[in-house]
C-alpha atoms as a PDB file:
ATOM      1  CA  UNK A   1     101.033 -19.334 -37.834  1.00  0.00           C
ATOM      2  CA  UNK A   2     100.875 -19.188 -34.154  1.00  0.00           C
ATOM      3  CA  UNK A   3     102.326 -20.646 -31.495  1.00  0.00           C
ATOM      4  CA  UNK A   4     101.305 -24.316 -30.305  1.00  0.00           C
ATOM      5  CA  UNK A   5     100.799 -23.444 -27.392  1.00  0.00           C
ATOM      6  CA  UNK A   6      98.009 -20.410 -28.431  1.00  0.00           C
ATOM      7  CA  UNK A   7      96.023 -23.167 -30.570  1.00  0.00           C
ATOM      8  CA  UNK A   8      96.125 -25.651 -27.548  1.00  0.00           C
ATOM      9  CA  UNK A   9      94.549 -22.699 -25.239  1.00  0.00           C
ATOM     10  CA  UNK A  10      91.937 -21.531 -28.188  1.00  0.00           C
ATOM     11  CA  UNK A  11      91.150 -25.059 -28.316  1.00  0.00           C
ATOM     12  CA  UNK A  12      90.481 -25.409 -24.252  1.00  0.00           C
ATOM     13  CA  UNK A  13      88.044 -22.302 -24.438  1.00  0.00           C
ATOM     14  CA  UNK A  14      86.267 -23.655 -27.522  1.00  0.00           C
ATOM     15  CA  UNK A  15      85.436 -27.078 -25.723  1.00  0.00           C
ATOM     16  CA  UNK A  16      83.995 -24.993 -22.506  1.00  0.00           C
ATOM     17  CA  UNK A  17      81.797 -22.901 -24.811  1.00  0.00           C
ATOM     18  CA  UNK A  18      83.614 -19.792 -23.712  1.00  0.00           C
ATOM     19  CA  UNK A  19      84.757 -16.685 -25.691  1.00  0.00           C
ATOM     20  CA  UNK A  20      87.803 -15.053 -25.377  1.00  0.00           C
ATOM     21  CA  UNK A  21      90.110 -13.002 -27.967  1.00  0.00           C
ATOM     22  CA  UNK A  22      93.717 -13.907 -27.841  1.00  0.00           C
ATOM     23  CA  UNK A  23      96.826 -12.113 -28.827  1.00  0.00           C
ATOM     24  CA  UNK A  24      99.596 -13.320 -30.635  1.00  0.00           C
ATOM     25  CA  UNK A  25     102.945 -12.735 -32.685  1.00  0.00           C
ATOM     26  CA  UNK A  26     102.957 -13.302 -35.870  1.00  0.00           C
ATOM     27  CA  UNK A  27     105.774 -14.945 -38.353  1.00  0.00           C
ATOM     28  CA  UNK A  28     109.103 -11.836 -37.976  1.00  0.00           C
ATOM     29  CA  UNK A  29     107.572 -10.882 -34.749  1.00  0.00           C
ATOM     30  CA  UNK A  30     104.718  -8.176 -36.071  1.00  0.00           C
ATOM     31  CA  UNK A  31     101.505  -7.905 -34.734  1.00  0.00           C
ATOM     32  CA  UNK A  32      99.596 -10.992 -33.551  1.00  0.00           C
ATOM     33  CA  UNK A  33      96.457 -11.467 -34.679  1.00  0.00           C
ATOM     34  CA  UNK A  34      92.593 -11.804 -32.760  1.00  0.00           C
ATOM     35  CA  UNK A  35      91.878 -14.842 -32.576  1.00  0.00           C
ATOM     36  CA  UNK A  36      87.378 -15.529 -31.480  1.00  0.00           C
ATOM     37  CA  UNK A  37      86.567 -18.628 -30.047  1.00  0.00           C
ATOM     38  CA  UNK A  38      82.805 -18.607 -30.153  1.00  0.00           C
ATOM     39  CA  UNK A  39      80.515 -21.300 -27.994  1.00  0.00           C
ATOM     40  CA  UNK A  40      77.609 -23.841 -30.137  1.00  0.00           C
ATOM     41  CA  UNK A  41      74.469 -22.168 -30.374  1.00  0.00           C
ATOM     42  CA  UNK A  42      71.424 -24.673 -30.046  1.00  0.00           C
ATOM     43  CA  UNK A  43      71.806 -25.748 -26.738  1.00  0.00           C
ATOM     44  CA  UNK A  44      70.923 -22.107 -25.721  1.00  0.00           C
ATOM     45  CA  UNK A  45      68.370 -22.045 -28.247  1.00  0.00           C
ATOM     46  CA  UNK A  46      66.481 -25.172 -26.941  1.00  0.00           C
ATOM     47  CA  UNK A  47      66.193 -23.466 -23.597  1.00  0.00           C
ATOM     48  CA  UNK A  48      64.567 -20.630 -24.519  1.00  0.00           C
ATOM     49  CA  UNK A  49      62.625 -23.092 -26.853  1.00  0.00           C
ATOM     50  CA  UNK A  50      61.735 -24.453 -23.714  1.00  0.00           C
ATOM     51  CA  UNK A  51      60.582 -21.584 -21.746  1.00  0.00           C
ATOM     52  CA  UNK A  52      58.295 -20.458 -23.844  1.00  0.00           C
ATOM     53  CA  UNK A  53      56.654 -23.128 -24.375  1.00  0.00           C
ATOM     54  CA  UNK A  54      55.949 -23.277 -20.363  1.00  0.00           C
ATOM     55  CA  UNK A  55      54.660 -19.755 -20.041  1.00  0.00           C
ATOM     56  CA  UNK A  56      52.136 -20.907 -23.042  1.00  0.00           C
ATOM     57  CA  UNK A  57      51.549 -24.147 -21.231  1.00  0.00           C
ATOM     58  CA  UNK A  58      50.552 -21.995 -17.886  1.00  0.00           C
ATOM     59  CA  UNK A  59      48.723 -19.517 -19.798  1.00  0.00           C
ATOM     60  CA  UNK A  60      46.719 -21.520 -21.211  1.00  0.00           C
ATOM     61  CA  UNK A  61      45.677 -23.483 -17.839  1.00  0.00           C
ATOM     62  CA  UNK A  62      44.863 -19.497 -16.435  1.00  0.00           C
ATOM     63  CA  UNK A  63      42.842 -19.455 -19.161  1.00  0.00           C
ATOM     64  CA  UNK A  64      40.665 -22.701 -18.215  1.00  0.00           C
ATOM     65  CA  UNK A  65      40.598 -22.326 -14.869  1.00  0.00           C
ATOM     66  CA  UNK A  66      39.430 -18.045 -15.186  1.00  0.00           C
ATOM     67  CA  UNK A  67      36.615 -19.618 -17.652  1.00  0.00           C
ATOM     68  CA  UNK A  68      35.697 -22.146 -15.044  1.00  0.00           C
ATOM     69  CA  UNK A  69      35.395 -19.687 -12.494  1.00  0.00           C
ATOM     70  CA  UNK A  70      33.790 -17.272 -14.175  1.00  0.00           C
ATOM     71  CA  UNK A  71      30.531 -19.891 -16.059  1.00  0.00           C
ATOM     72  CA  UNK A  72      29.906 -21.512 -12.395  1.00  0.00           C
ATOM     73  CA  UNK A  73      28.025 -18.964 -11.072  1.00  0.00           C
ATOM     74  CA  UNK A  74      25.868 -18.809 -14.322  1.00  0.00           C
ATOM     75  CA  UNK A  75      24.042 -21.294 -13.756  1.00  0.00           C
ATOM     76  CA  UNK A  76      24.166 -21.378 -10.124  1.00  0.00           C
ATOM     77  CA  UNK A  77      21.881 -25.067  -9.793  1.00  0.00           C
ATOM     78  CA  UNK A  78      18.152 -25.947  -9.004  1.00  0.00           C
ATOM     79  CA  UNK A  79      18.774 -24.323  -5.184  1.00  0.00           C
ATOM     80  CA  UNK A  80      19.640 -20.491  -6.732  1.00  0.00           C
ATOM     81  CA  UNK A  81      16.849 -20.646  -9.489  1.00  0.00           C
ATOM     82  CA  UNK A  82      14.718 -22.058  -6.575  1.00  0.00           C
ATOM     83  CA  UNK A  83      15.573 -18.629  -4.404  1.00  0.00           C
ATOM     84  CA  UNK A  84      15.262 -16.369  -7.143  1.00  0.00           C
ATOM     85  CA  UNK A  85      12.132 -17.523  -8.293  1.00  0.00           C
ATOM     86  CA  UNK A  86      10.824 -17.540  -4.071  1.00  0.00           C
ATOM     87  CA  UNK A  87      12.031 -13.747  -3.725  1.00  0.00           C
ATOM     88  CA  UNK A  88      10.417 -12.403  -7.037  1.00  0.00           C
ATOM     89  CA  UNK A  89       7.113 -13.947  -5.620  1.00  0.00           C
ATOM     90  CA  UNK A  90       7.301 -12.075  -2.181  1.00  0.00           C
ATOM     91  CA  UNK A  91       7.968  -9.078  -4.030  1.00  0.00           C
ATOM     92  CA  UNK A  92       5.033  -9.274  -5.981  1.00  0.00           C
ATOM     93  CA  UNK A  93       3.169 -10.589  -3.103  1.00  0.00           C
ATOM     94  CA  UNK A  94       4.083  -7.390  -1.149  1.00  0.00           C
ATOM     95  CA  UNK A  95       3.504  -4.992  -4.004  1.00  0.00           C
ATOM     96  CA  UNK A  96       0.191  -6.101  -4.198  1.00  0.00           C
ATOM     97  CA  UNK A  97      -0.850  -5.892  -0.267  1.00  0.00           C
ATOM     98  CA  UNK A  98       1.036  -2.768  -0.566  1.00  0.00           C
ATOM     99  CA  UNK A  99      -1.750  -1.842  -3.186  1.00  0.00           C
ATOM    100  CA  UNK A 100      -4.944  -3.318  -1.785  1.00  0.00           C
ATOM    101  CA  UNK A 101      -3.949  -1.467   1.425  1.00  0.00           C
ATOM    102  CA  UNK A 102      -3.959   1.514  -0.514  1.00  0.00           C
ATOM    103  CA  UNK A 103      -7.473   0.972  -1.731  1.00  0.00           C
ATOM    104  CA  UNK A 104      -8.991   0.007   0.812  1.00  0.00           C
ATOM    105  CA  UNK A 105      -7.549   2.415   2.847  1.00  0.00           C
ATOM    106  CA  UNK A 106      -7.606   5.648   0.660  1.00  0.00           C
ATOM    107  CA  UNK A 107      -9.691   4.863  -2.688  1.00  0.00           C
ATOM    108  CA  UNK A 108     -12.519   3.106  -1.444  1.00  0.00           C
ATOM    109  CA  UNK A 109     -13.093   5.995   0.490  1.00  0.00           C
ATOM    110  CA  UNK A 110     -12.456   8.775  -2.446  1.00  0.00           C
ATOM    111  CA  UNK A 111     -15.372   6.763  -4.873  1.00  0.00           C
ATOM    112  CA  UNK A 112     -17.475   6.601  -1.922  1.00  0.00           C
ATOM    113  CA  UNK A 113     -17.480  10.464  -1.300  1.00  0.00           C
ATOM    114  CA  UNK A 114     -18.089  10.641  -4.776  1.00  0.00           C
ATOM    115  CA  UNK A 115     -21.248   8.517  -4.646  1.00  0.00           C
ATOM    116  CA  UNK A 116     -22.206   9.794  -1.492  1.00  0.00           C
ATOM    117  CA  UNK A 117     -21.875  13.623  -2.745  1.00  0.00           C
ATOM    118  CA  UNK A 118     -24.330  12.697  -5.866  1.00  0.00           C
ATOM    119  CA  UNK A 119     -27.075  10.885  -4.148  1.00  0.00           C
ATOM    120  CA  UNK A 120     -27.229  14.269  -1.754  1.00  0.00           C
ATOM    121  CA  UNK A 121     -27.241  16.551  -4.929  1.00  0.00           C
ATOM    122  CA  UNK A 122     -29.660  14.324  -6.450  1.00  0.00           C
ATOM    123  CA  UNK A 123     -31.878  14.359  -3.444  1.00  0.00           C
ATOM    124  CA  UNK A 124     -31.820  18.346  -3.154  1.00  0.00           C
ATOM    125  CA  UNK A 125     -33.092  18.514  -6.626  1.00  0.00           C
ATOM    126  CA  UNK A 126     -35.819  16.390  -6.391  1.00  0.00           C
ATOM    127  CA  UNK A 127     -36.883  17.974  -3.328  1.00  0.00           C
ATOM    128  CA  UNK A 128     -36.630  22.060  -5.158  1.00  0.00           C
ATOM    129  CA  UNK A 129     -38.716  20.246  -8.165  1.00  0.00           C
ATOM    130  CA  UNK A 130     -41.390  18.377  -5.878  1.00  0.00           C
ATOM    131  CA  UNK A 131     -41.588  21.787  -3.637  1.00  0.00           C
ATOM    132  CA  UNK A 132     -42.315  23.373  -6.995  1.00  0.00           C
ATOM    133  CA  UNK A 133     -45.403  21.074  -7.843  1.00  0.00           C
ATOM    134  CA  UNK A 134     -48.738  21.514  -6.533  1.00  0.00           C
ATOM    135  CA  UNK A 135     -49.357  19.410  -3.046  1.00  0.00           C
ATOM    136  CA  UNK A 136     -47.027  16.830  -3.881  1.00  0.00           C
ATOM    137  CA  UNK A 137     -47.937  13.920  -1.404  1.00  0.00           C
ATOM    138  CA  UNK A 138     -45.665  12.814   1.668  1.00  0.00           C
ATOM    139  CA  UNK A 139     -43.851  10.047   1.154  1.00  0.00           C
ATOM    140  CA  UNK A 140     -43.089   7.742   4.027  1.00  0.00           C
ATOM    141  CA  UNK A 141     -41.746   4.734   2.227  1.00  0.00           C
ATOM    142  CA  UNK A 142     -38.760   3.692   0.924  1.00  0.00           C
ATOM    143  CA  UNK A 143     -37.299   1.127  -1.394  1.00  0.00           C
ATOM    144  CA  UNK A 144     -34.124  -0.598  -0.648  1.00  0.00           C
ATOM    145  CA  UNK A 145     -30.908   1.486  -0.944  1.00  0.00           C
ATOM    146  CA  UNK A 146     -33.167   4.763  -2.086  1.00  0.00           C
ATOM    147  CA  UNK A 147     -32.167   7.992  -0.479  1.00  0.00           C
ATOM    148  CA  UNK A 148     -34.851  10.226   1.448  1.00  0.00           C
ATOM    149  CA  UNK A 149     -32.756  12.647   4.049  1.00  0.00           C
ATOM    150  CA  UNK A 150     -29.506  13.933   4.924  1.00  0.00           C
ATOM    151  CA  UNK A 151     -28.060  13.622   8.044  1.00  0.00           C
ATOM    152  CA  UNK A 152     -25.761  16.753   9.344  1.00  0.00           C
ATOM    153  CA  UNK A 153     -23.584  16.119  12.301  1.00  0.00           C
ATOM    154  CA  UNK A 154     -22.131  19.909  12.565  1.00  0.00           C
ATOM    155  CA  UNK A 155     -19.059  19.513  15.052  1.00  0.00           C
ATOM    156  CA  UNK A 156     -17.720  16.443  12.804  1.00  0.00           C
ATOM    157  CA  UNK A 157     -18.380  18.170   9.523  1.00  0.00           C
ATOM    158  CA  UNK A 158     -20.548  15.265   8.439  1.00  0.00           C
ATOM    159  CA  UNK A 159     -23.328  15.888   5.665  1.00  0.00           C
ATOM    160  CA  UNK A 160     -24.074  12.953   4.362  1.00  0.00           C
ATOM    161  CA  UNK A 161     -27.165  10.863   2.817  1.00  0.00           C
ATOM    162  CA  UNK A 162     -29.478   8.615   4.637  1.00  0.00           C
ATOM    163  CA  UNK A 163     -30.881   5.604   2.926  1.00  0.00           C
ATOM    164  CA  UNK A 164     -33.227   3.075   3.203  1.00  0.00           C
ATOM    165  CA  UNK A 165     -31.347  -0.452   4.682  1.00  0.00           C
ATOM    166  CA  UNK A 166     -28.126  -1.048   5.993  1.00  0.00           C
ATOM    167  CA  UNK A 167     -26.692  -3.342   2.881  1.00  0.00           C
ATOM    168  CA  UNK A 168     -23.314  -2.912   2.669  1.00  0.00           C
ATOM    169  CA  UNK A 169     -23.294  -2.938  -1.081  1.00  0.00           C
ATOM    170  CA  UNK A 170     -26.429  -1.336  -1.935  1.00  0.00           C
ATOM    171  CA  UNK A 171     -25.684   1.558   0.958  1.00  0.00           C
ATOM    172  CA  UNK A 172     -22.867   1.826   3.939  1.00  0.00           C
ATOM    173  CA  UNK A 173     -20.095   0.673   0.829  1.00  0.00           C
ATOM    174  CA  UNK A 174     -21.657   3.612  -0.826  1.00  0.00           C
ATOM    175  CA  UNK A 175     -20.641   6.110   1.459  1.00  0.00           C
ATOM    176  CA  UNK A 176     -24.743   6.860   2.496  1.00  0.00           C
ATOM    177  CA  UNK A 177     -25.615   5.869   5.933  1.00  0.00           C
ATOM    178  CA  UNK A 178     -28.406   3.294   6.318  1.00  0.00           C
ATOM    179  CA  UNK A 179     -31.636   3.525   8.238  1.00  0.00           C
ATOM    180  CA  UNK A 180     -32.290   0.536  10.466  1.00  0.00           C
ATOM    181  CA  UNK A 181     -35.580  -0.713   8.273  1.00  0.00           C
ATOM    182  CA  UNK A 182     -36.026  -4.281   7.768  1.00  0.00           C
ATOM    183  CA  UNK A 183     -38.013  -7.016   9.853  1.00  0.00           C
ATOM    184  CA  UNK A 184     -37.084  -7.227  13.893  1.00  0.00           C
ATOM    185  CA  UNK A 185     -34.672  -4.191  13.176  1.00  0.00           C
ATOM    186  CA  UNK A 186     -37.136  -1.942  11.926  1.00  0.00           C
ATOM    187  CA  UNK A 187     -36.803   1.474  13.519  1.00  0.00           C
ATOM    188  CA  UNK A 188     -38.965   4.827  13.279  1.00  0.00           C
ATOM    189  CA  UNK A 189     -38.760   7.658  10.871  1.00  0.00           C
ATOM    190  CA  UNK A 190     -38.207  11.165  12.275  1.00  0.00           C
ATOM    191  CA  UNK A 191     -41.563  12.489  11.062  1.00  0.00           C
ATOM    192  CA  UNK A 192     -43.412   9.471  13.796  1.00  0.00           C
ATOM    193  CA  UNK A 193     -44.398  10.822  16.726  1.00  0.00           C
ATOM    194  CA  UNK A 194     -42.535   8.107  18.462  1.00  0.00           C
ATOM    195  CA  UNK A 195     -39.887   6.054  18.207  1.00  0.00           C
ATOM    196  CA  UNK A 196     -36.143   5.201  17.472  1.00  0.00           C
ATOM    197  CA  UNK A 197     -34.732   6.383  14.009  1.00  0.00           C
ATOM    198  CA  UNK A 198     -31.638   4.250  14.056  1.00  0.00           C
ATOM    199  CA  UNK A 199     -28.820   4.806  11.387  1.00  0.00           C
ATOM    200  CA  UNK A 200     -25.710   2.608  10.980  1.00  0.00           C
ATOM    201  CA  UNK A 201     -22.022   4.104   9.312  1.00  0.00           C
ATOM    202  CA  UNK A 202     -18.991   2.577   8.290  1.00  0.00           C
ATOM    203  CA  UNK A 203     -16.278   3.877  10.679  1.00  0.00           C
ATOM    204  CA  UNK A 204     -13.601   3.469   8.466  1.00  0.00           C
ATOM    205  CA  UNK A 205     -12.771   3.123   4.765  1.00  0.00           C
ATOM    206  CA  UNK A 206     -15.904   3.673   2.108  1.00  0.00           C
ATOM    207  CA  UNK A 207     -16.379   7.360   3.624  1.00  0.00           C
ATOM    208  CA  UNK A 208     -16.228   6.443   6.971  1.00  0.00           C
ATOM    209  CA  UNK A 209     -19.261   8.591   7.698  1.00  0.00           C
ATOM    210  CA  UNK A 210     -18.713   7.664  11.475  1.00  0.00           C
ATOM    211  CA  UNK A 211     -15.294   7.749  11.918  1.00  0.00           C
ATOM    212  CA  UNK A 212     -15.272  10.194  14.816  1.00  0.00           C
ATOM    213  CA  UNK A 213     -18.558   9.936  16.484  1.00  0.00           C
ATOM    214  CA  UNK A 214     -16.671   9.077  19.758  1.00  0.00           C
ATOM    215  CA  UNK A 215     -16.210  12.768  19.543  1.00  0.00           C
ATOM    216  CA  UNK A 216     -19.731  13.925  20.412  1.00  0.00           C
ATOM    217  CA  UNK A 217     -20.765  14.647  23.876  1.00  0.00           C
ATOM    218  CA  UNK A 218     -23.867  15.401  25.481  1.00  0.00           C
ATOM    219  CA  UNK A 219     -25.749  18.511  23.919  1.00  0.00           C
ATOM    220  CA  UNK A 220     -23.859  18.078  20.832  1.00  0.00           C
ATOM    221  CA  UNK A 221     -26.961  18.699  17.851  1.00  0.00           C
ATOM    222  CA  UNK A 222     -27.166  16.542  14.842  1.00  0.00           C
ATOM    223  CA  UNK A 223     -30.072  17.458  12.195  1.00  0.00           C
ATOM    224  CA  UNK A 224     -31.675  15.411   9.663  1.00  0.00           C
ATOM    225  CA  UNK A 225     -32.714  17.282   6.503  1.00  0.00           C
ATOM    226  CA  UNK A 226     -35.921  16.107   4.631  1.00  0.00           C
ATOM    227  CA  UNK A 227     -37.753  17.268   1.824  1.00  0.00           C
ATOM    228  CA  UNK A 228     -40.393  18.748   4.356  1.00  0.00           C
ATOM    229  CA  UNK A 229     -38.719  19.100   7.267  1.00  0.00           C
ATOM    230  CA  UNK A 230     -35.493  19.801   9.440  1.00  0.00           C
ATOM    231  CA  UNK A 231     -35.081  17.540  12.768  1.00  0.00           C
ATOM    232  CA  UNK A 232     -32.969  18.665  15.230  1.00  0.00           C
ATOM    233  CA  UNK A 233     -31.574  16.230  18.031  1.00  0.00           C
ATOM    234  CA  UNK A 234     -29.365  16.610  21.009  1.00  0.00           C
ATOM    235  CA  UNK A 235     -26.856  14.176  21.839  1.00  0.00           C
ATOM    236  CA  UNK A 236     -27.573  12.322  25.401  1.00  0.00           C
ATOM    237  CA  UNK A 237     -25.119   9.331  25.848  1.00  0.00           C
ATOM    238  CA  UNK A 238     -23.356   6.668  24.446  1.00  0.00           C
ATOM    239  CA  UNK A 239     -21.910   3.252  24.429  1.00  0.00           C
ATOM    240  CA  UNK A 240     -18.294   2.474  23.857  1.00  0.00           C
ATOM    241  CA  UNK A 241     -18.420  -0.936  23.029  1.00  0.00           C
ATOM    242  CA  UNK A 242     -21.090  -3.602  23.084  1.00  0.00           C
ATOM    243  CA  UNK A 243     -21.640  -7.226  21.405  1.00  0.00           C
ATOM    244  CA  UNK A 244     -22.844  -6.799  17.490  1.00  0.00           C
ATOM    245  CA  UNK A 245     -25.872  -9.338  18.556  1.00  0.00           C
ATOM    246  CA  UNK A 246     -27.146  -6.940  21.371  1.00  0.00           C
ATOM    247  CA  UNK A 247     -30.054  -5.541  19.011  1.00  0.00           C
ATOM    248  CA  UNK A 248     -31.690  -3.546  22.341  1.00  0.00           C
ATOM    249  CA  UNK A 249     -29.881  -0.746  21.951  1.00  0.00           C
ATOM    250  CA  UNK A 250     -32.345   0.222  18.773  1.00  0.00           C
ATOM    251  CA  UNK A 251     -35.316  -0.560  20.156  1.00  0.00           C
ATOM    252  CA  UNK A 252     -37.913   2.049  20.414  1.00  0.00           C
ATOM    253  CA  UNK A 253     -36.508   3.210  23.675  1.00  0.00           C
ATOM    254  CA  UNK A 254     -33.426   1.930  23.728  1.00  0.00           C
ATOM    255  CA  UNK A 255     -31.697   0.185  26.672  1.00  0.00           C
ATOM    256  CA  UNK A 256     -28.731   1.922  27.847  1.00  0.00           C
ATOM    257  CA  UNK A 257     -29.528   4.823  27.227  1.00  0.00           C
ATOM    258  CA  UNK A 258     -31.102   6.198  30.118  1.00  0.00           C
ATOM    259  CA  UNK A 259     -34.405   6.902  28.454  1.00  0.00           C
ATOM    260  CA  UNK A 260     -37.435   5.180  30.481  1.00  0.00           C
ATOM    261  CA  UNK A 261     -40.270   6.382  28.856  1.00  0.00           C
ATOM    262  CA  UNK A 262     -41.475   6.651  25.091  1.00  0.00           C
ATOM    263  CA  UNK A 263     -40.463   9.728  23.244  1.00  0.00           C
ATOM    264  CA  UNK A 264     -38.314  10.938  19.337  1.00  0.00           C
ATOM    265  CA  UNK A 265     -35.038   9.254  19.573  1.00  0.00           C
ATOM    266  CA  UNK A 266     -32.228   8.757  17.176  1.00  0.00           C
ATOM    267  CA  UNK A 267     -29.259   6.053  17.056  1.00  0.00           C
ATOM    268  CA  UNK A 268     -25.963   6.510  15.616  1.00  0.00           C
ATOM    269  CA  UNK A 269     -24.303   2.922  15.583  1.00  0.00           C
ATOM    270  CA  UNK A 270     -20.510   1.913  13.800  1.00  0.00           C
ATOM    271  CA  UNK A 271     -18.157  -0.711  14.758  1.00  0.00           C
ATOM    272  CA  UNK A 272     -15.490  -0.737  17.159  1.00  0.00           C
ATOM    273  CA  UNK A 273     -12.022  -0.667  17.763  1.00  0.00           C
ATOM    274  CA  UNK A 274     -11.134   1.376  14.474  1.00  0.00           C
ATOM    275  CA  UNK A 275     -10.621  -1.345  11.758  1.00  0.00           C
ATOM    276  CA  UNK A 276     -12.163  -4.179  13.074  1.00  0.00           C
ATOM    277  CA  UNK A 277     -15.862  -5.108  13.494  1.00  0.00           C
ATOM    278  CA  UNK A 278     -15.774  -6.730  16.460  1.00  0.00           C
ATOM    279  CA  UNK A 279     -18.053  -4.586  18.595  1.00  0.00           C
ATOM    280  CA  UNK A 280     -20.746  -1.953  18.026  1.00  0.00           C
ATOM    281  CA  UNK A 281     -20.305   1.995  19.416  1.00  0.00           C
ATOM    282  CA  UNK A 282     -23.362   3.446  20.169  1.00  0.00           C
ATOM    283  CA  UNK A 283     -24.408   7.362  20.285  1.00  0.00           C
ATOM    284  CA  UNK A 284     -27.531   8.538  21.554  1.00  0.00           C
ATOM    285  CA  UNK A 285     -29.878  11.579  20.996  1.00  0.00           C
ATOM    286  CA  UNK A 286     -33.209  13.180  21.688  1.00  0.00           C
ATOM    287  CA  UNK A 287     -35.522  15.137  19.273  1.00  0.00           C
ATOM    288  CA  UNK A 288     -35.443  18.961  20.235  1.00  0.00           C
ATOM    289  CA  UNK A 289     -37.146  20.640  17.119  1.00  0.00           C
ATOM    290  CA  UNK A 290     -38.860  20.113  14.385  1.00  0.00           C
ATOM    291  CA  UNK A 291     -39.619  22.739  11.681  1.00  0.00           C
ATOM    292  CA  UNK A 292     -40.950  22.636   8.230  1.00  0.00           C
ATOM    293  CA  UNK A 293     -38.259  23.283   5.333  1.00  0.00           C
ATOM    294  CA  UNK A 294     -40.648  26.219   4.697  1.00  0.00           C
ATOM    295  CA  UNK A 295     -38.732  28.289   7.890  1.00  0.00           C
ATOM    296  CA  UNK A 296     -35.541  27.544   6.584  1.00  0.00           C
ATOM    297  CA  UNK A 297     -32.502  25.713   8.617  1.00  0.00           C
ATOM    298  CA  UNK A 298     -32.425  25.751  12.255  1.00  0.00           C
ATOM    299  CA  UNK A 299     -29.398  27.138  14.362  1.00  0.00           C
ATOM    300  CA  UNK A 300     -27.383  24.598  14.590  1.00  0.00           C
ATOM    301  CA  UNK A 301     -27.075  24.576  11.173  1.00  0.00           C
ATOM    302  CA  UNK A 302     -26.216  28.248  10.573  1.00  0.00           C
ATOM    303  CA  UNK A 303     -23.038  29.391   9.397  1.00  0.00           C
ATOM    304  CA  UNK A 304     -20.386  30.288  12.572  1.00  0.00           C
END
């Protein structure tokens, strides 16, 4: 056996949990043997024990508080549902001015070229097949909204139809412009032998027949085309702007426009500024020839 002294000191290590290996002589002095002093286990154990359980212990409050984070902003409260439902409604709002803009300013005017372009090919064709019957009587009477000439304006490459009226939905929203005919408006034909013919176009949108008759200037010609006849005026003057209610500028000889005595007139009238209708433009003309259809088209209608 060993020393005393060795199995005090093996003793002392094993009470401080240490571990040390110890040499000694054995009994006829031969080789001493290792001696392991090895330290208790579980209070090591418990630590670790321990720490693991506070890493699961703080993962697990990552866990609720990333969840927390993360289902707030779902459902955001009255004030973000409020806002969301407020911007889808201006967008909708704005696609749809967006596409009323569009028709107004682009469609209505495509349909009403469309309309416009039959009435004068249905007009042409009536006029060949009445030309073909025998002394087929003048007409000098219209109804309502019924086509009966075509009014050329060669510088603004207008050719467009002339109807009876100026209803917007029966004629101008057509694309046709509309003769002055109805009660204290009432204006001449171009076959009288005196008077005003007076024709009204929209200036924008629907055709916009009149768009550019700020354009014309003095001894510019405009022709009206009848079944029997071609009329051929020369522009005189004009009006930039006057009051929607001043009705004189129609009249028989119209005031403003420099004529003084009776004569064969013609009146081109749209509103003013471009897109509004808050004033009246006025053009003016005088008659310069007449000729049957017979003759074929005057000058100012032949090809450049």
């Amino acid at each position: 056996m060993g020393s005393p002294d060795a199995r005090e000191l093996a003793g002392a290590l094993r009470g401080r949990g240490g571990r040390r290996a110890l040499g000694g002589a054995g009994p006829g002095g031969g080789q001493g043997r290792r001696v392991t002093a090895v330290a208790p286990s579980a209070p090591t154990e418990g630590r670790a024990a321990r720490r693991r359980a506070a890493q699961e212990a703080a993962k697990r409050t990552r866990r609720r508080s990333g969840g927390r984070r993360r289902r707030r902003p779902a459902s955001g409260g009255p004030v973000v549902a409020l806002s969301r439902l407020a911007g889808e409604l201006f967008i909708t709002l704005g696609v749809v001015m967006l596409l009323f803009v569009a028709y107004q300013l682009w469609y209505t005017n495509v349909l009403a070229e469309r309309t416009a372009n039959g009435a004068a090919g249905s007009l042409r064709q009536n006029w060949e097949r009445d030309q073909g019957a025998a002394a087929a009587p003048e007409v000098s009477a219209f109804e309502p909204g019924q086509g009966f000439a075509i009014l050329h304006i060669p510088k603004l490459d207008v050719k467009v139809p002339v109807a009876e009226g100026v209803s917007k939905p029966k004629v101008l929203d057509k694309g046709m412009v509309g003769h002055y005919a109805d009660g204290a408006l009432k204006s001449a034909m171009p076959a009288d032998k005196q008077g005003n013919f007076a024709l009204a176009g929209h200036r924008n949108t629907h055709g916009e027949p009149f768009r550019f008759i700020n354009r014309l200037v003095p001894g510019d010609p405009v022709v009206v085309e009848t079944r029997d006849a071609y009329y051929t005026y020369e522009i005189t003057s004009s009006l930039a702007q006057t009051p929607p209610a001043n009705v004189s500028v129609i009249k028989p000889v119209p005031e403003g426009s420099g004529f003084t005595a009776p004569g064969r007139y013609i009146t081109l009238t749209t509103c003013t500024p471009e897109f509004t209708s808050t004033y009246r433009m006025i053009v003016w003309g005088r008659m310069t020839d007449e000729r049957p259809r017979s003759q074929g088209a005057p000058p100012a209608l032949a090809s450049p």
